[in-house]
Protein backbone atom coordinates (compact mmCIF):
# COMPACT_ATOMS: atom_id res chain seq x y z
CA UNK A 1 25.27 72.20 -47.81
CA UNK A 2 21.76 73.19 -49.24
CA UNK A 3 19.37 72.22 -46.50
CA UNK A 4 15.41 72.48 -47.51
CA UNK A 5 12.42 72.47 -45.24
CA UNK A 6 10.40 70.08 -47.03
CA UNK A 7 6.76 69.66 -45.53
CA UNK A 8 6.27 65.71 -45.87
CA UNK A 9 3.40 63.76 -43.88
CA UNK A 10 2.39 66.08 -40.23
CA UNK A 11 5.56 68.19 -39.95
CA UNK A 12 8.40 69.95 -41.79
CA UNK A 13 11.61 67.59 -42.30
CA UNK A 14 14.94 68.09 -43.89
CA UNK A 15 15.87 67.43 -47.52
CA UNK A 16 19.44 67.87 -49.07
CA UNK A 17 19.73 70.03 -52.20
CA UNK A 18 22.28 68.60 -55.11
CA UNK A 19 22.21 69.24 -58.72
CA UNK A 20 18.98 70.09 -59.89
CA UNK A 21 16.82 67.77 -57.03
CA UNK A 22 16.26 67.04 -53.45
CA UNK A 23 16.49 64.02 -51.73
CA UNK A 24 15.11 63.39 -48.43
CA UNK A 25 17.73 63.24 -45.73
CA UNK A 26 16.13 60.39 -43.69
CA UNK A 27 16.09 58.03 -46.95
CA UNK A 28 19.46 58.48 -47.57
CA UNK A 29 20.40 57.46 -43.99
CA UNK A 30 18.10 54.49 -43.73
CA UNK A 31 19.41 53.23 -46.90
CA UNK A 32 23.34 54.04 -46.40
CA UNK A 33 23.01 53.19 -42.91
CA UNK A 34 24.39 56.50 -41.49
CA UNK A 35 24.75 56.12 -37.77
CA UNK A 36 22.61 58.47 -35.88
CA UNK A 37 21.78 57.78 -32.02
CA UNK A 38 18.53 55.96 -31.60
CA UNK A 39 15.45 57.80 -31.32
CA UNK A 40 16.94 61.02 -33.11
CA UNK A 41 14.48 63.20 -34.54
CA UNK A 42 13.79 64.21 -37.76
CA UNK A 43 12.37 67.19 -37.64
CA UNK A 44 13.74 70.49 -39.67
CA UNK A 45 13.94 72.13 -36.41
CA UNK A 46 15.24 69.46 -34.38
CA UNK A 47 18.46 68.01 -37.25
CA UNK A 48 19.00 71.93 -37.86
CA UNK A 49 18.96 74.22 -34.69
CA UNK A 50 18.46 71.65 -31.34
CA UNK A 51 21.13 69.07 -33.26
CA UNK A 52 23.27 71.22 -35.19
CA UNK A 53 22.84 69.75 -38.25
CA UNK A 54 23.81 66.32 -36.84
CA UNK A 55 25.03 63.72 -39.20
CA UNK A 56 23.88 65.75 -42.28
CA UNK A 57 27.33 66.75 -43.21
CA UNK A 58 27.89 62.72 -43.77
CA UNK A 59 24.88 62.37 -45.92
CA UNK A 60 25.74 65.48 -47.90
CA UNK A 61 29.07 64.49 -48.29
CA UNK A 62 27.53 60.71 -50.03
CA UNK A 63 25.05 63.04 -52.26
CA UNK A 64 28.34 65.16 -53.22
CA UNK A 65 30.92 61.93 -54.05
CA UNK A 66 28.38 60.81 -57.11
CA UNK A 67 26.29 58.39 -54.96
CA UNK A 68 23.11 58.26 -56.88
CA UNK A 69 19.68 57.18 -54.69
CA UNK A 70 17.14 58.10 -57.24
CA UNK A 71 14.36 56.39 -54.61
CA UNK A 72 14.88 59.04 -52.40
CA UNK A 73 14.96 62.36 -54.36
CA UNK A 74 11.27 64.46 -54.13
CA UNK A 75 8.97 65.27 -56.56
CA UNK A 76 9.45 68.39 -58.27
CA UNK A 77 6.52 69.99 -57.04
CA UNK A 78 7.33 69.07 -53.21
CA UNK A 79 6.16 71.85 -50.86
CA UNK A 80 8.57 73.89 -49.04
CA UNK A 81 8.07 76.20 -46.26
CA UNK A 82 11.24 79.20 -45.41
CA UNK A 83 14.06 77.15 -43.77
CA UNK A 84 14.20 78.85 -40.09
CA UNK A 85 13.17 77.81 -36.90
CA UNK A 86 9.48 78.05 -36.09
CA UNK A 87 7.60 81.41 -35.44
CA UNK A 88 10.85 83.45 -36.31
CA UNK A 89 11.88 86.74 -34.92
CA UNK A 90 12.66 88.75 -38.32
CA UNK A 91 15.05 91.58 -38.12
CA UNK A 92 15.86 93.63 -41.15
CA UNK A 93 19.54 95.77 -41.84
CA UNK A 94 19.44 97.83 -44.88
CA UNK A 95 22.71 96.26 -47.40
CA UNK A 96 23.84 99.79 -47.57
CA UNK A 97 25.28 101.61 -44.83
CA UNK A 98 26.72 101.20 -41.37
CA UNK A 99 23.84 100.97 -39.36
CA UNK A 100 23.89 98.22 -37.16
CA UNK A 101 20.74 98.53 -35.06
CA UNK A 102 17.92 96.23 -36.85
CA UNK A 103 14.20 97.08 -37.04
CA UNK A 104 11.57 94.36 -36.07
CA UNK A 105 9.82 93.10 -38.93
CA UNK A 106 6.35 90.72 -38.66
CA UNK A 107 7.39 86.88 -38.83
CA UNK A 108 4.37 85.67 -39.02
CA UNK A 109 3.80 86.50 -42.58
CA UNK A 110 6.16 84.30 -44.16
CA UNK A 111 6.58 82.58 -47.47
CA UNK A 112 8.81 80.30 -49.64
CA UNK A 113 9.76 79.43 -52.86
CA UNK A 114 6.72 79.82 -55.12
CA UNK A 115 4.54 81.37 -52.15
CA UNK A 116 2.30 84.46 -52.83
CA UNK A 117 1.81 87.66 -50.97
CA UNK A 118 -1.66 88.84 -50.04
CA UNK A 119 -2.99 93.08 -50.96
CA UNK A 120 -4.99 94.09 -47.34
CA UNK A 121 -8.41 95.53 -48.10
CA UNK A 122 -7.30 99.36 -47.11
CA UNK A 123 -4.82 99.26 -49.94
CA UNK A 124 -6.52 101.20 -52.41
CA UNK A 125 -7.79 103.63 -51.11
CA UNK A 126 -4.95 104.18 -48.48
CA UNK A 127 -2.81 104.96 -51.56
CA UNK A 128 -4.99 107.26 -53.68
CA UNK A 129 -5.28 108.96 -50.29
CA UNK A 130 -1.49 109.70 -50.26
CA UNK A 131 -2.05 110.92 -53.53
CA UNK A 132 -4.24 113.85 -53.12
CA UNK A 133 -2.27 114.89 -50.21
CA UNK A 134 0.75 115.25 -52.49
CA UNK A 135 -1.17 117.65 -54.97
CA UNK A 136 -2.65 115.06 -57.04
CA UNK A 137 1.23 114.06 -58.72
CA UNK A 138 0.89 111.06 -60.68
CA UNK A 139 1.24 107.87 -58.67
CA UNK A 140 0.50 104.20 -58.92
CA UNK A 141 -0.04 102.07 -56.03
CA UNK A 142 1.69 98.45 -55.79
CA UNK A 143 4.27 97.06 -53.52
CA UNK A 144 7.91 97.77 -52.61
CA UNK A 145 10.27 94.80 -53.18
CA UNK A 146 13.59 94.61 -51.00
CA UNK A 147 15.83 91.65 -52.50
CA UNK A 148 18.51 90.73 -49.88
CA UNK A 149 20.23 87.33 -47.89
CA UNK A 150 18.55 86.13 -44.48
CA UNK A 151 21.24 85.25 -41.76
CA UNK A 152 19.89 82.53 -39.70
CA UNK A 153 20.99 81.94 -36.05
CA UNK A 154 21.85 78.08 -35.57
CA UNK A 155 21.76 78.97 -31.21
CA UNK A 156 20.10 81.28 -28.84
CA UNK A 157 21.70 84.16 -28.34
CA UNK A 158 21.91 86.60 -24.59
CA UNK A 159 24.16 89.06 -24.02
CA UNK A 160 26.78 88.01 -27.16
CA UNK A 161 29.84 89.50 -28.10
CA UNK A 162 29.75 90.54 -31.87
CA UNK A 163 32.35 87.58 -32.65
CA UNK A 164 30.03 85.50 -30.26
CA UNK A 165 26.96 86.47 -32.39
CA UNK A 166 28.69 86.15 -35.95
CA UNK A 167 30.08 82.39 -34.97
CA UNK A 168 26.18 81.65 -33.92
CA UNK A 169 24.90 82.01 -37.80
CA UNK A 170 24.22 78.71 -39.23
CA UNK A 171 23.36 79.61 -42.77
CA UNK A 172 21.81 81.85 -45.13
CA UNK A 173 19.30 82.09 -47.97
CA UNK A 174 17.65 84.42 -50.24
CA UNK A 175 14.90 87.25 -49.09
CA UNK A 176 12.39 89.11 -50.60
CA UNK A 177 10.42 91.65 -48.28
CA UNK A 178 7.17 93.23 -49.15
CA UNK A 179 6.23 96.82 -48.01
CA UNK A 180 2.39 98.66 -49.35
CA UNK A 181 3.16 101.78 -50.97
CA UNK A 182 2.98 103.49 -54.41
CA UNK A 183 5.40 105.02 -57.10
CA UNK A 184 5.59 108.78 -56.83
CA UNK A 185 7.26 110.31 -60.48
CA UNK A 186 9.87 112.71 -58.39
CA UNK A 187 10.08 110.29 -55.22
CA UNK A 188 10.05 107.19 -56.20
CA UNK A 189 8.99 103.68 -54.18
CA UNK A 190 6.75 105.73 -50.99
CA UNK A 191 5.75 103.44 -48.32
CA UNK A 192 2.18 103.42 -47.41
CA UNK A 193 1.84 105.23 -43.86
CA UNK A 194 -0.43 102.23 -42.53
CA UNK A 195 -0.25 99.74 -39.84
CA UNK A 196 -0.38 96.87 -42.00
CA UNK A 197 2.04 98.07 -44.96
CA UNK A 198 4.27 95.31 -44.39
CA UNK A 199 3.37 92.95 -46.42
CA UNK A 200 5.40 89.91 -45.74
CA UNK A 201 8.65 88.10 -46.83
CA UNK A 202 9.67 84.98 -48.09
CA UNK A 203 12.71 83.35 -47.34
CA UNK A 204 14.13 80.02 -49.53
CA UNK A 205 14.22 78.53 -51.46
CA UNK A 206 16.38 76.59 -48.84
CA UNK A 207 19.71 77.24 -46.27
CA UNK A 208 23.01 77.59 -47.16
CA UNK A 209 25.33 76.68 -44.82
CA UNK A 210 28.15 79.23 -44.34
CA UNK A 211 31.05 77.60 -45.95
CA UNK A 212 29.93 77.61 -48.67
CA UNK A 213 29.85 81.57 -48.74
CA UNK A 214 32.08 84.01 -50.39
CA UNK A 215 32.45 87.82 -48.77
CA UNK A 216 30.12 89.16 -51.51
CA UNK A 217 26.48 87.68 -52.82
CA UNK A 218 25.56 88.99 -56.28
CA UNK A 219 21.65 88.83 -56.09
CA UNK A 220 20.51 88.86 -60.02
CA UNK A 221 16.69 90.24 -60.62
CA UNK A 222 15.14 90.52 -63.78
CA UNK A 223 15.95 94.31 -63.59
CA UNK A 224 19.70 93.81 -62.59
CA UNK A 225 22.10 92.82 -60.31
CA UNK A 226 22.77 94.12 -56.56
CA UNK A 227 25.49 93.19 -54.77
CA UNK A 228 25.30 92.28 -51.02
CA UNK A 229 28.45 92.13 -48.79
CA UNK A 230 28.48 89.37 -46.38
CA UNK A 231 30.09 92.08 -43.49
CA UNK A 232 30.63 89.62 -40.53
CA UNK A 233 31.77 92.26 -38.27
CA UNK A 234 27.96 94.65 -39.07
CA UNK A 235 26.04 91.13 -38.71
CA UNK A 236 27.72 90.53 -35.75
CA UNK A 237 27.18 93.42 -34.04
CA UNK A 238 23.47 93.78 -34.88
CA UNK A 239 22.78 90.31 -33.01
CA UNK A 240 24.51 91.40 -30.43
CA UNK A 241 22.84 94.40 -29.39
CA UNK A 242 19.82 92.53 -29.97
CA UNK A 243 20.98 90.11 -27.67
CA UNK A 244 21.50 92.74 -24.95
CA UNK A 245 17.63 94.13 -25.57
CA UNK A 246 16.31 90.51 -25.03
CA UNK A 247 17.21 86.86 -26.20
CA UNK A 248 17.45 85.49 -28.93
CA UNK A 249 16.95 82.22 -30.57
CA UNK A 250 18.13 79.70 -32.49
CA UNK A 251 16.51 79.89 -35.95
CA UNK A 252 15.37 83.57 -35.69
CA UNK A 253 16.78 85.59 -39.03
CA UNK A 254 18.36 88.57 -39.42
CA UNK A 255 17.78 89.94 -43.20
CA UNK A 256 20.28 92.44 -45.09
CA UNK A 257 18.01 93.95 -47.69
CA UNK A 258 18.52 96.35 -50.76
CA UNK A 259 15.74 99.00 -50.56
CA UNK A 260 12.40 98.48 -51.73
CA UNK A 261 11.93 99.01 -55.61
CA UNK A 262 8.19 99.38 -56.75
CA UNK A 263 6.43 96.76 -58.52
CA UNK A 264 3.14 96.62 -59.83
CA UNK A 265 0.15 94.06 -58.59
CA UNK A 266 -0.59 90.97 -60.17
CA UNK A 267 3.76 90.48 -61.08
CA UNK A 268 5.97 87.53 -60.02
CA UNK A 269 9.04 88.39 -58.40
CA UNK A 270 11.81 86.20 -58.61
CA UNK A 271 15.99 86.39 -57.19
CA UNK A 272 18.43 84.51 -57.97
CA UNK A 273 22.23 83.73 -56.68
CA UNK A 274 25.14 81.32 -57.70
CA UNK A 275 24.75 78.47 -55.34
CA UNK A 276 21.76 80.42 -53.58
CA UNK A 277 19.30 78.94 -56.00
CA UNK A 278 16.35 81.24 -56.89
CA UNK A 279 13.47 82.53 -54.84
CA UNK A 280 10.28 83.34 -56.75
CA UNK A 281 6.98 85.08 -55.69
CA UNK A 282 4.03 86.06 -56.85
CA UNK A 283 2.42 89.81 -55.89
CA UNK A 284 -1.51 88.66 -55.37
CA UNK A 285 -4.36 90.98 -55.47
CA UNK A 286 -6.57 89.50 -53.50
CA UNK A 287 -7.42 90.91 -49.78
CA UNK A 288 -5.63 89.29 -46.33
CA UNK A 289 -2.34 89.51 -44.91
CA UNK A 290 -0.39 86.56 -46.04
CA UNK A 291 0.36 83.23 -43.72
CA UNK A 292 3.08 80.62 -43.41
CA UNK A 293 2.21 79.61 -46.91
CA UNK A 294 3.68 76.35 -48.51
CA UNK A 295 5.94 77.19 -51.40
CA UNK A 296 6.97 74.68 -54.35
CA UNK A 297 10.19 74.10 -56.11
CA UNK A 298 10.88 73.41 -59.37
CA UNK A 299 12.97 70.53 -61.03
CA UNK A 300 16.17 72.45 -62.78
């Protein structure tokens, strides 16, 4: 399944992704009568982490088998916020290598689909800074972009085993993660050495549930391809030792991410994935540290 976090009336709620729409999950059930227990929520958090996904395999599986219910598919600029659970821990494993002891990255400054990503006020001159300390070498400041996948925990997590932890993912979806830095012509991508050079990532543009995963994700970005293996046993052992350091919870996301490349101000920044969908951002100028931003999706 593709399952969005469509924000609809006073709280995010779940849509279903198929062919080129999305179709609210609710609708579908009120019209096909899908039996659900009385009084069941439907909140994204609640159907997704505190339910399991309840039900939504039966609605999916009516969206699949051709039935068409044109009344309840969303406009195409419906808002979308990153489908995890609400005020995420964000942990971040580089896609190359064998560590498997995460770093801590901000959740508070995420995205979706469509969402933008904020330049801090010290930017500038942070950056020419680093400059001149080099020996005035040519470099332009701008961001480093890290495409990747974000494995999302579907149950809290303390003291798993590495199977334990792996079998506790839910679903993934595409990342981008933002970093302050500048190009250096020898060095390449060099992260700014500030407190707020983490910019932010977005997450979307909505959760795909884990069977329908192969054991490698070819990310495509307009400057080529990476190619991300889905390593259940490295996953599984990062959660866990997070586990043992504290607990964990359902909906908190663990993100596998190519290093950052450099991109310039002002660019969008887009990645895309068979069956993944694509997840598109734009790099703003203007000063602030980016919020839980809505994020649009559009039709096709």
């Amino acid at each position: 399944m593709r399952i969005a976090r469509v924000f609809e009336g006073s709280s995010p709620t779940v849509a279903l992704a198929h062919g080129s729409g999305l179709y609210r999950a609710s609708a579908i059930e009120a019209i096909l009568g899908t039996p659900l227990p009385d009084g069941t929520s439907q909140a994204f958090e609640d159907r997704v982490f505190a339910l399991g996904l309840l039900g939504l395999d039966l609605t999916h599986a009516e969206l699949a088998g051709g039935t068409h219910l044109e009344d309840t598919r969303l406009p195409p600029n419906v808002a979308l916020l990153p489908p995890v659970g609400k005020d995420p821990a964000v942990l971040e494993l580089p896609a190359f290598g064998s560590d498997t002891r995460p770093r801590r990255v901000s959740g508070r400054a995420l995205c979706g689909h469509e969402g933008s990503v904020a330049l801090p006020f010290a930017a500038p001159q942070d950056t020419r800074a680093r400059s001149r300390d080099r020996g005035g070498q040519s470099a332009a400041p701008g961001m480093g972009v890290g495409v990747g996948l974000a494995f999302v925990l579907g149950e809290d997590l303390r003291r798993a085993t590495p199977a334990g932890a792996w079998n506790a993912v839910i679903g993934a979806s595409l990342s981008l993660t933002f970093s302050l830095g500048e190009l250096d012509e020898r060095a390449g991508f060099v992260p700014a050495q500030i407190h707020s050079r983490e910019l932010g990532t977005a997450l979307g543009p909505w959760l795909v549930t884990r069977d329908e995963w192969g054991s490698q994700v070819t990310l495509s970005t307009p400057d080529g391809d990476h190619v991300v293996n889905v390593d259940g046993a490295r996953i599984g052992n990062a959660l866990s030792w997070v586990s043992w350091l504290g607990d964990v919870r359902a909906g908190d996301v663990l993100i596998v991410a190519t290093p950052p490349a450099w991109r310039q101000l002002e660019q969008r920044v887009s990645v895309e994935a068979p069956g993944f969908g694509q997840l598109a951002v734009t790099l703003g100028g203007a000063p602030g540290i980016p919020g839980d931003g809505l994020a649009r999706i559009d039709d096709g």
